[in-house]
Protein backbone atom coordinates (compact mmCIF):
# COMPACT_ATOMS: atom_id res chain seq x y z
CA UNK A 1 28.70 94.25 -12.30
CA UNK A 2 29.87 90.61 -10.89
CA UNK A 3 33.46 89.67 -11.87
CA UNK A 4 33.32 86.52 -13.04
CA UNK A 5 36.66 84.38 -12.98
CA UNK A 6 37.88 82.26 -15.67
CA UNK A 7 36.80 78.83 -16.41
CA UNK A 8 40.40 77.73 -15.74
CA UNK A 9 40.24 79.12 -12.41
CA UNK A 10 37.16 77.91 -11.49
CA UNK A 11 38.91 74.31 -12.75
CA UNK A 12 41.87 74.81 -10.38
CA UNK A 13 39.30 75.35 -7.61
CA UNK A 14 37.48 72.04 -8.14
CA UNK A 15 40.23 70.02 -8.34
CA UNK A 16 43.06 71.58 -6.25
CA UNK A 17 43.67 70.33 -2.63
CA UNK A 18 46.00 72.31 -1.46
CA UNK A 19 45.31 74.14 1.70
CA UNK A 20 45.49 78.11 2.59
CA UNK A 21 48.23 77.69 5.61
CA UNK A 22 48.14 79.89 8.36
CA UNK A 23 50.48 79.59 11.59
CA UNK A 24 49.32 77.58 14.23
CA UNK A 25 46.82 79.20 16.50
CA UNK A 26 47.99 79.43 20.30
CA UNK A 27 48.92 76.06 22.53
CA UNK A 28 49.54 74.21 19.10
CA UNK A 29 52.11 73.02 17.23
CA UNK A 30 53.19 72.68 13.54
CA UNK A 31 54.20 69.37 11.93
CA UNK A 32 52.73 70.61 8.60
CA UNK A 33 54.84 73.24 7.48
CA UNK A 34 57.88 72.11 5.09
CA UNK A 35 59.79 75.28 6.19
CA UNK A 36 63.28 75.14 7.63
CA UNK A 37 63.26 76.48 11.40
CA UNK A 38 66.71 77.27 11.37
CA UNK A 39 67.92 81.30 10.68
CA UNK A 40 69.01 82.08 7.50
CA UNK A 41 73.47 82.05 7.74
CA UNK A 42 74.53 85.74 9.19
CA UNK A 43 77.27 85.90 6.07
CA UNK A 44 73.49 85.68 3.70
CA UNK A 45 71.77 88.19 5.64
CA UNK A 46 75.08 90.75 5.94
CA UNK A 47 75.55 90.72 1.71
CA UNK A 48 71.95 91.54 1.37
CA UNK A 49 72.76 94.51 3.39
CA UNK A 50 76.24 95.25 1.86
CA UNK A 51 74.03 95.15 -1.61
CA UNK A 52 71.60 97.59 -0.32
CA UNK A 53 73.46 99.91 1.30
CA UNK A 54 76.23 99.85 -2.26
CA UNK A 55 73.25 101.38 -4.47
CA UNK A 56 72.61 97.58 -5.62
CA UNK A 57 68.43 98.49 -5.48
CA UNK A 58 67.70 98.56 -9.11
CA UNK A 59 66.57 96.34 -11.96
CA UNK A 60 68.76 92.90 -12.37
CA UNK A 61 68.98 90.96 -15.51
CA UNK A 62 65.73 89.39 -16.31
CA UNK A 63 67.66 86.22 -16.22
CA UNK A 64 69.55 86.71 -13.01
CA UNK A 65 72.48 88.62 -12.43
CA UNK A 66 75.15 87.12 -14.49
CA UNK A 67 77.85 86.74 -11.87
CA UNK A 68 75.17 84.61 -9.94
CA UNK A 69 74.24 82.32 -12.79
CA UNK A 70 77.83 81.64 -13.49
CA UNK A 71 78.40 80.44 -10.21
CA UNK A 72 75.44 78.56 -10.67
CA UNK A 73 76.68 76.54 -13.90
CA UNK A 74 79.86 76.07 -12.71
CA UNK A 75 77.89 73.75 -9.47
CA UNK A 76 76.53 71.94 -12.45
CA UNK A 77 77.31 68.26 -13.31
CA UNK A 78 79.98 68.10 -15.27
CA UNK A 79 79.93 65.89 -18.75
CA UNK A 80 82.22 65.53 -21.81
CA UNK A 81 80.87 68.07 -24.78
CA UNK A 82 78.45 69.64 -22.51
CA UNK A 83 79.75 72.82 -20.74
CA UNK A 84 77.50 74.58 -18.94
CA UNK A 85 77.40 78.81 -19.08
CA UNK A 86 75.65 81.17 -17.51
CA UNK A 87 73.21 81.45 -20.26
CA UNK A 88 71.75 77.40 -19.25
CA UNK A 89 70.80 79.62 -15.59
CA UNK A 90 67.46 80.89 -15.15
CA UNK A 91 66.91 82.20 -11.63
CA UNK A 92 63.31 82.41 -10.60
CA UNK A 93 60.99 83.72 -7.58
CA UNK A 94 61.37 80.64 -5.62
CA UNK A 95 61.23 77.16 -7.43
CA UNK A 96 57.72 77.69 -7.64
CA UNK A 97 58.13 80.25 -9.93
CA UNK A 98 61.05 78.20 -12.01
CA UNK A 99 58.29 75.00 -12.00
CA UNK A 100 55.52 77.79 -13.01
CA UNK A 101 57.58 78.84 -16.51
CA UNK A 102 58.52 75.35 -17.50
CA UNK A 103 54.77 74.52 -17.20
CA UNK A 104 53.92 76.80 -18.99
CA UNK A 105 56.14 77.32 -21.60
CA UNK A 106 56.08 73.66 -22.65
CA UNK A 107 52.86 72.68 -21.69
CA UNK A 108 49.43 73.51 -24.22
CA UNK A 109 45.97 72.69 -23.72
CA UNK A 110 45.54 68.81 -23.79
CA UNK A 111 49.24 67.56 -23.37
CA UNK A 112 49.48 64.92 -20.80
CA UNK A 113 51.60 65.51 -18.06
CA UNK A 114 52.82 62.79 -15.59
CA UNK A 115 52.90 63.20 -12.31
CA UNK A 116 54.14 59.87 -9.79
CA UNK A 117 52.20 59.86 -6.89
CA UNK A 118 51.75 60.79 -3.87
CA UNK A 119 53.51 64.07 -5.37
CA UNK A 120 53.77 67.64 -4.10
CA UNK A 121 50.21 68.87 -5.37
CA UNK A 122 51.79 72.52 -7.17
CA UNK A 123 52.77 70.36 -10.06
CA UNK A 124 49.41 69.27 -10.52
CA UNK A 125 47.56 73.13 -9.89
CA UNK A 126 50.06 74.43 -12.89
CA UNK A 127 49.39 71.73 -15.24
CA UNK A 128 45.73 72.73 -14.67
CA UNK A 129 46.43 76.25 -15.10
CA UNK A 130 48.21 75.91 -18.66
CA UNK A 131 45.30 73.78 -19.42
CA UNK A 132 46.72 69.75 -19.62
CA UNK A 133 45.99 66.74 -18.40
CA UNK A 134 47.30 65.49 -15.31
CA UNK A 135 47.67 62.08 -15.35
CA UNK A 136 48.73 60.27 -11.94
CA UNK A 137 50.55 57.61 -11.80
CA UNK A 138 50.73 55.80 -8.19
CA UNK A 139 54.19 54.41 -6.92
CA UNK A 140 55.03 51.05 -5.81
CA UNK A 141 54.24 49.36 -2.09
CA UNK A 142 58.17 50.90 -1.12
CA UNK A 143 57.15 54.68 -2.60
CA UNK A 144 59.53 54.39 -5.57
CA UNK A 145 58.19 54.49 -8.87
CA UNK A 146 55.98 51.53 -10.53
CA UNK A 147 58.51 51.55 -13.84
CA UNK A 148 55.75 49.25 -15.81
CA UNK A 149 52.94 52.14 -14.73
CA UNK A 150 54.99 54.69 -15.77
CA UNK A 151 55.79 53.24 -19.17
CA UNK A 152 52.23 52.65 -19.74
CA UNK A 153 51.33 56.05 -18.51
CA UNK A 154 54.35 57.77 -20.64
CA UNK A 155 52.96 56.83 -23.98
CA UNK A 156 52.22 59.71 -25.79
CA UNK A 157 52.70 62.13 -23.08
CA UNK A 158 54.52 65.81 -22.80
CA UNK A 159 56.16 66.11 -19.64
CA UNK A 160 57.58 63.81 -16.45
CA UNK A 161 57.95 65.56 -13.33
CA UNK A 162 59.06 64.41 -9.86
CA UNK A 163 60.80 65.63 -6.89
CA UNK A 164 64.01 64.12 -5.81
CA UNK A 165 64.38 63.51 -2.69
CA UNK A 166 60.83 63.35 -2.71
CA UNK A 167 57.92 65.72 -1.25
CA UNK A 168 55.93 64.26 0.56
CA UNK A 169 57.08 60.58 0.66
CA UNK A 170 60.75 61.34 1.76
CA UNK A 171 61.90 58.71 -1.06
CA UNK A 172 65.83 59.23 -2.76
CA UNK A 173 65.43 58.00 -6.26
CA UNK A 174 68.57 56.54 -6.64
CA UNK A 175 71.14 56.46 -9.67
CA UNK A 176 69.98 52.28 -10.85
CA UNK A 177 66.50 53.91 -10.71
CA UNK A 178 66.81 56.69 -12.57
CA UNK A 179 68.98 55.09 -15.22
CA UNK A 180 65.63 52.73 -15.89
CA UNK A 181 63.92 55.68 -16.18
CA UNK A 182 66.24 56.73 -18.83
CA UNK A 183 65.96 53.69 -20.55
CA UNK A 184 62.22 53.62 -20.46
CA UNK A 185 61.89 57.14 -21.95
CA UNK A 186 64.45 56.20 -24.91
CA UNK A 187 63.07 57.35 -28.36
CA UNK A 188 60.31 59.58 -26.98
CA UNK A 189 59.92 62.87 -26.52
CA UNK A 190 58.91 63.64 -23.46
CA UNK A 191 60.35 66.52 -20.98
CA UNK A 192 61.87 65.54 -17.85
CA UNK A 193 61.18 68.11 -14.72
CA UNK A 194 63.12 66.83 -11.90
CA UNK A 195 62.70 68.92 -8.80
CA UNK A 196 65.66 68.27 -6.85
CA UNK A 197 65.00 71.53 -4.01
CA UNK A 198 66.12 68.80 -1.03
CA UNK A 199 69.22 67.73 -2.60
CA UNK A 200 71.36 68.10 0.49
CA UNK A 201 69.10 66.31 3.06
CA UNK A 202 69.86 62.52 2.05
CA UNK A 203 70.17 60.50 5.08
CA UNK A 204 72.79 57.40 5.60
CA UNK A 205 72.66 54.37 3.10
CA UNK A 206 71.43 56.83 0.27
CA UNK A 207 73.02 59.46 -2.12
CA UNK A 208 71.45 62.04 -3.74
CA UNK A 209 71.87 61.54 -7.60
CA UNK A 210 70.84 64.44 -9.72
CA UNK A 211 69.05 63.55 -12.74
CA UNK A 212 71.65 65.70 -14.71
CA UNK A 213 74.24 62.88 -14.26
CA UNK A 214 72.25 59.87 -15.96
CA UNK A 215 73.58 60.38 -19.35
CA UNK A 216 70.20 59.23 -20.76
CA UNK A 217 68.06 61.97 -18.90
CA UNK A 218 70.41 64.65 -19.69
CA UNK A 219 69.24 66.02 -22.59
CA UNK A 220 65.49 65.49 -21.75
CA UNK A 221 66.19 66.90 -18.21
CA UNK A 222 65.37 70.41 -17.05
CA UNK A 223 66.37 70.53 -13.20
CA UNK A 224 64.85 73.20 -10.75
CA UNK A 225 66.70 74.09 -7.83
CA UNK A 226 65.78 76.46 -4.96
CA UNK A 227 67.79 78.23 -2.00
CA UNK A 228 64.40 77.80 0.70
CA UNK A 229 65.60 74.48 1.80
CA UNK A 230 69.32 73.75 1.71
CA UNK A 231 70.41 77.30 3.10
CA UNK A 232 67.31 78.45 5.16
CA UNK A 233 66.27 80.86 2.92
CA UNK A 234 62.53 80.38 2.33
CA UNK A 235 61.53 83.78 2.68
CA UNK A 236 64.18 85.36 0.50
CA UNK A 237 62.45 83.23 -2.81
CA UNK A 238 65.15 81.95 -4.94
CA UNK A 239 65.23 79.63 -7.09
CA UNK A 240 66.70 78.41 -10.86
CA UNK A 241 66.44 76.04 -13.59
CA UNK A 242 68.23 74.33 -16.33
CA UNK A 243 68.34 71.85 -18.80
CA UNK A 244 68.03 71.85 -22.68
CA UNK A 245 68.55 75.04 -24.47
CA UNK A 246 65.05 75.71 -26.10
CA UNK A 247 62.98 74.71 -22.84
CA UNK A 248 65.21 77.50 -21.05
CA UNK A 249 65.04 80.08 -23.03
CA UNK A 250 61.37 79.18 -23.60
CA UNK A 251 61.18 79.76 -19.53
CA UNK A 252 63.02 82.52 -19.57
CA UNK A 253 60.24 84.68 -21.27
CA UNK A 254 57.30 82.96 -19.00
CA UNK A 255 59.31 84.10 -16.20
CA UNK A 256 60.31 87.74 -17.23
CA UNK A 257 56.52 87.85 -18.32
CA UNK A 258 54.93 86.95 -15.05
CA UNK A 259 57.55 88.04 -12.86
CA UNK A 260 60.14 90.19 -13.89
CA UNK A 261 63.45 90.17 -12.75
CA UNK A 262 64.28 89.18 -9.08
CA UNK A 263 65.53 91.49 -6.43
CA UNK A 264 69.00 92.57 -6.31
CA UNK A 265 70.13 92.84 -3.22
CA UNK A 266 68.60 88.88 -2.47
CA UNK A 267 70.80 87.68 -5.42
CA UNK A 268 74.15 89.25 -4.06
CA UNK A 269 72.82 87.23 -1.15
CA UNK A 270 72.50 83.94 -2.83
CA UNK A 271 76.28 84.95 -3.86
CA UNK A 272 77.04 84.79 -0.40
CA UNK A 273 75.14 81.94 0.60
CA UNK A 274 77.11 79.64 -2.03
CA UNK A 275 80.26 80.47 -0.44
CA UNK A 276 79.36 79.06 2.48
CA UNK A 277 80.82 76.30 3.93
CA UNK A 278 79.78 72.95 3.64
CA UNK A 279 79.93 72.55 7.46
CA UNK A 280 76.95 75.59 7.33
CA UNK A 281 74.47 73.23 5.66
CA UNK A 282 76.16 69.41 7.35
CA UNK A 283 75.06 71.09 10.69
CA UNK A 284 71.31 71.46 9.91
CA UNK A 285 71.55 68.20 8.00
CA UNK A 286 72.73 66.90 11.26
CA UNK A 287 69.90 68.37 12.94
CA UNK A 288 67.46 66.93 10.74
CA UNK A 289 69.01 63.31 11.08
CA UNK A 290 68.51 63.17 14.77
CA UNK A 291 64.84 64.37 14.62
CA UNK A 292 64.26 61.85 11.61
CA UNK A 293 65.83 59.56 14.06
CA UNK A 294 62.95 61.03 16.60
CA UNK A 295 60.38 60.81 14.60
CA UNK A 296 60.71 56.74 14.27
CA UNK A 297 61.47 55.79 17.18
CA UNK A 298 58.33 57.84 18.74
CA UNK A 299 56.46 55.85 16.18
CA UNK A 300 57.58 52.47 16.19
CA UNK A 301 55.38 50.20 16.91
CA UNK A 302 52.06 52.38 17.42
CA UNK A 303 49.64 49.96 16.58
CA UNK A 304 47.52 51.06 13.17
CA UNK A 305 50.41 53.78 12.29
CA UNK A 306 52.67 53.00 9.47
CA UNK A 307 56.02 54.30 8.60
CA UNK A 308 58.40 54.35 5.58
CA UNK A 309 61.82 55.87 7.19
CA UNK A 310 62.21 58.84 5.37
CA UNK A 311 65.77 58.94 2.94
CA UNK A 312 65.80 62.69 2.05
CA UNK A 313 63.97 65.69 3.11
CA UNK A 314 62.25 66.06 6.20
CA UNK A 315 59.28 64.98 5.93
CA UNK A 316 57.66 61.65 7.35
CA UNK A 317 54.52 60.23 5.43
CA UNK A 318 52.40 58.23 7.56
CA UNK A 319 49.82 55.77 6.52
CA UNK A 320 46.89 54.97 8.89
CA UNK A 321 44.93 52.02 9.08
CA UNK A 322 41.80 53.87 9.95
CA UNK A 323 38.63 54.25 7.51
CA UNK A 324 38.71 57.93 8.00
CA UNK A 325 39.39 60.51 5.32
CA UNK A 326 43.00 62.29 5.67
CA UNK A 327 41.10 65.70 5.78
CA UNK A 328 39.09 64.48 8.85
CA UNK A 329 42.17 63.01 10.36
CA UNK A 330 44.10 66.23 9.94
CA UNK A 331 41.29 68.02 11.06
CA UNK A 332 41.06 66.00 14.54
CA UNK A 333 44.48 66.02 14.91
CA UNK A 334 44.35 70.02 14.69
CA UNK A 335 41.50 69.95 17.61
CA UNK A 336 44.08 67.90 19.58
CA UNK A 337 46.60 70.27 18.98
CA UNK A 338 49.29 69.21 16.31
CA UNK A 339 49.37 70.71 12.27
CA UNK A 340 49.56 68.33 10.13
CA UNK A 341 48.87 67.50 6.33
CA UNK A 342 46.12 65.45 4.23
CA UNK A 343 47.77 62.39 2.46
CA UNK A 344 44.91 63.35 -0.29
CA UNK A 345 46.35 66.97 -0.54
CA UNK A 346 48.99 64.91 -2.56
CA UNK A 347 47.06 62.82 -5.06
CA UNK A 348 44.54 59.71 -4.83
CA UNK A 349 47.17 57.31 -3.55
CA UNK A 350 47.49 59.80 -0.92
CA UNK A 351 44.54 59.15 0.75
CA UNK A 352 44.95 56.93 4.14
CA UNK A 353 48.18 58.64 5.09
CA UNK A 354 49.33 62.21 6.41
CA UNK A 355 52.23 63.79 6.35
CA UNK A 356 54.43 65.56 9.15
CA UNK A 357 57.52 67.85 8.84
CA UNK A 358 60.57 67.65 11.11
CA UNK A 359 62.03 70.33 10.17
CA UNK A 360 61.17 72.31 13.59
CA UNK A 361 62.35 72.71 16.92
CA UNK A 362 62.98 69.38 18.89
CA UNK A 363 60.53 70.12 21.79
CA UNK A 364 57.73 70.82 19.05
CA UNK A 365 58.46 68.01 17.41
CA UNK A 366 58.00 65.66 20.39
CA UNK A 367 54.89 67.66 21.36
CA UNK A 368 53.30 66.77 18.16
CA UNK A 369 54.03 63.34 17.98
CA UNK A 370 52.67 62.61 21.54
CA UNK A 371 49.81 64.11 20.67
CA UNK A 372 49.00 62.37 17.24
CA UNK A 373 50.01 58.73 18.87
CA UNK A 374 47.29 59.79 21.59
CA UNK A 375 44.98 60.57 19.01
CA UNK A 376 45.30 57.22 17.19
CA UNK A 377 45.21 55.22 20.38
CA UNK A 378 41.68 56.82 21.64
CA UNK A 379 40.49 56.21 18.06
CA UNK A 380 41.73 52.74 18.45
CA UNK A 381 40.04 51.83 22.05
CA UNK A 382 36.62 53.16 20.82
């Protein structure tokens, strides 16, 4: 007997472009990974132990320990008649897993879905998965969204999603943007997904808005959140999401259906890592600025290499003027020593860029970049 997989599987395969990572093999160095560097905060680490070592090792509400998704609702926006409980909180393996049961509890076979991009390509691989149709819209010269594109694109569509700050462009959508995309979505029906998992890495001369506190996206809005980024916690998968009642709850039973409910002992942890203070997350923020700050001026002014400064996250998306594919230019740059990402991993518009990741250690960092401006200027002379 051959197993056979299912069409839908075989679909994802065809069109997906996202890679199988694997750490960088010996005398390289990573620009590619989107993965904090820094240690997870001793006070997170010590109440996963205190959990496990109290008996805390059993099953947890399939929502998420109530104490946790309280705190969680309480860090929500806050707007007159809406008061937010712990039964808005979903927390989720990851906010993969909190983007996986929005998907596909509001998304059927056919529904359009949305994407702006150059866009973090899981949204696409799900919407494939519950069977829709992506359809990508490509942003504007200055990486924020083409509002007349989007309204065209929007018309009769199910779902909207983005990620704010932005993977992989590094792009804040601002509040005067996202109120036009409240007013262009006015009378229809479509679902917002805003996935907001870099919230607290906005650089000077931009502010991270959440699209919970545009009073015209709020009730079309469901916001996913994760712990990987802001606290260092990538490993220890948690994540949540809100928004309108029905598209929880509707989540709620994907998630408990797929996953199950997530471990204990990490939730007490996510407890702990809340409490935290804010100087715990302004340090690596700090951090990040001065390798963002790094990162351009390494890069200014290679000839053929082109630069957006990054506003949020940590990523830096790089357009080339080279005819090459971005696959064979990540390739290269991986014979020469430095990880990095496909532009095309990301969507068509993606093509003719890459993308790096500062978020590693400072010597790294500058390893990498030598080595991809060497790369572009031997390309260049030839």
């Amino acid at each position: 007997m051959t197993a056979v997989p299912a069409a839908r599987i075989e679909e994802l395969r065809r069109l997906s472009r996202r890679p199988a990572l694997a750490p960088a093999p010996p005398g390289a160095v990573s620009l590619a990974m989107g993965e904090p560097d820094f240690p997870t905060p001793a006070p997170v680490i010590e109440a996963a132990e205190a959990a496990l070592r109290a008996g805390k090792t059993h099953y947890a509400d399939q929502k998420g320990l109530p104490e946790l998704r309280g705190a969680l609702a309480s860090r929500l926006p806050a707007h007159p008649g809406r008061a937010w409980t712990a039964d808005d909180v979903v927390v989720t393996h990851g906010a993969t897993a909190a983007l996986a049961a929005i998907v596909f509890a509001m998304v059927g076979p056919g529904d359009r879905v949305v994407i702006p991009e150059p866009a973090y390509s899981l949204y696409a691989d799900l919407v494939v998965l519950a069977g829709g149709t992506v359809v990508p819209v490509p942003l504007g010269p200055d990486l924020h969204w083409d509002l007349d594109a989007l309204a065209a694109a929007l018309l009769g569509a199910t779902m909207l999603i983005f990620s704010n700050p932005s993977n992989p462009t590094g792009v804040v959508h601002g509040r005067k943007e996202l109120e036009a995309l409240g007013e262009l979505l006015d009378g229809s029906p479509v679902l917002v997904v805003s996935d907001e998992a870099y919230h607290r890495l906005v650089y000077p001369g931009h502010e991270a808005i959440s699209a919970l506190e545009i009073p015209s996206l709020l009730d079309r809005t469901v916001y996913v959140q994760t712990f990987s980024k802001t606290y260092a916690m990538t490993g220890w998968r948690v994540g949540y999401l809100t928004g309108p009642r029905a598209a929880v709850d509707a989540a709620a039973h994907v998630h408990r259906t797929l996953h199950g409910s997530l471990n204990t002992a990490v939730q007490h942890a996510a407890l702990a890592a809340l409490d935290l203070p804010d100087a715990v997350v302004d340090a690596m923020v700090g951090r990040y600025r001065q390798r963002r700050e790094l990162v351009m001026s390494l890069l200014s002014g290679v000839h053929g290499l082109h630069l957006t400064p990054p506003e949020g996250a940590f990523y830096g998306f790089i357009r080339y003027d080279a005819d090459v594919p971005s696959e064979t230019v990540a390739r290269r740059l991986a014979e020469r020593g430095v990880m990095v990402r496909a532009g095309a991993e990301y969507g068509p518009s993606g093509e003719g860029h890459i993308r790096i990741s500062f978020a590693t250690a400072d010597d790294d960092l500058r390893t990498g970049l030598e080595r991809l401006v060497a790369h572009f200027d031997t390309t260049r002379r030839r």
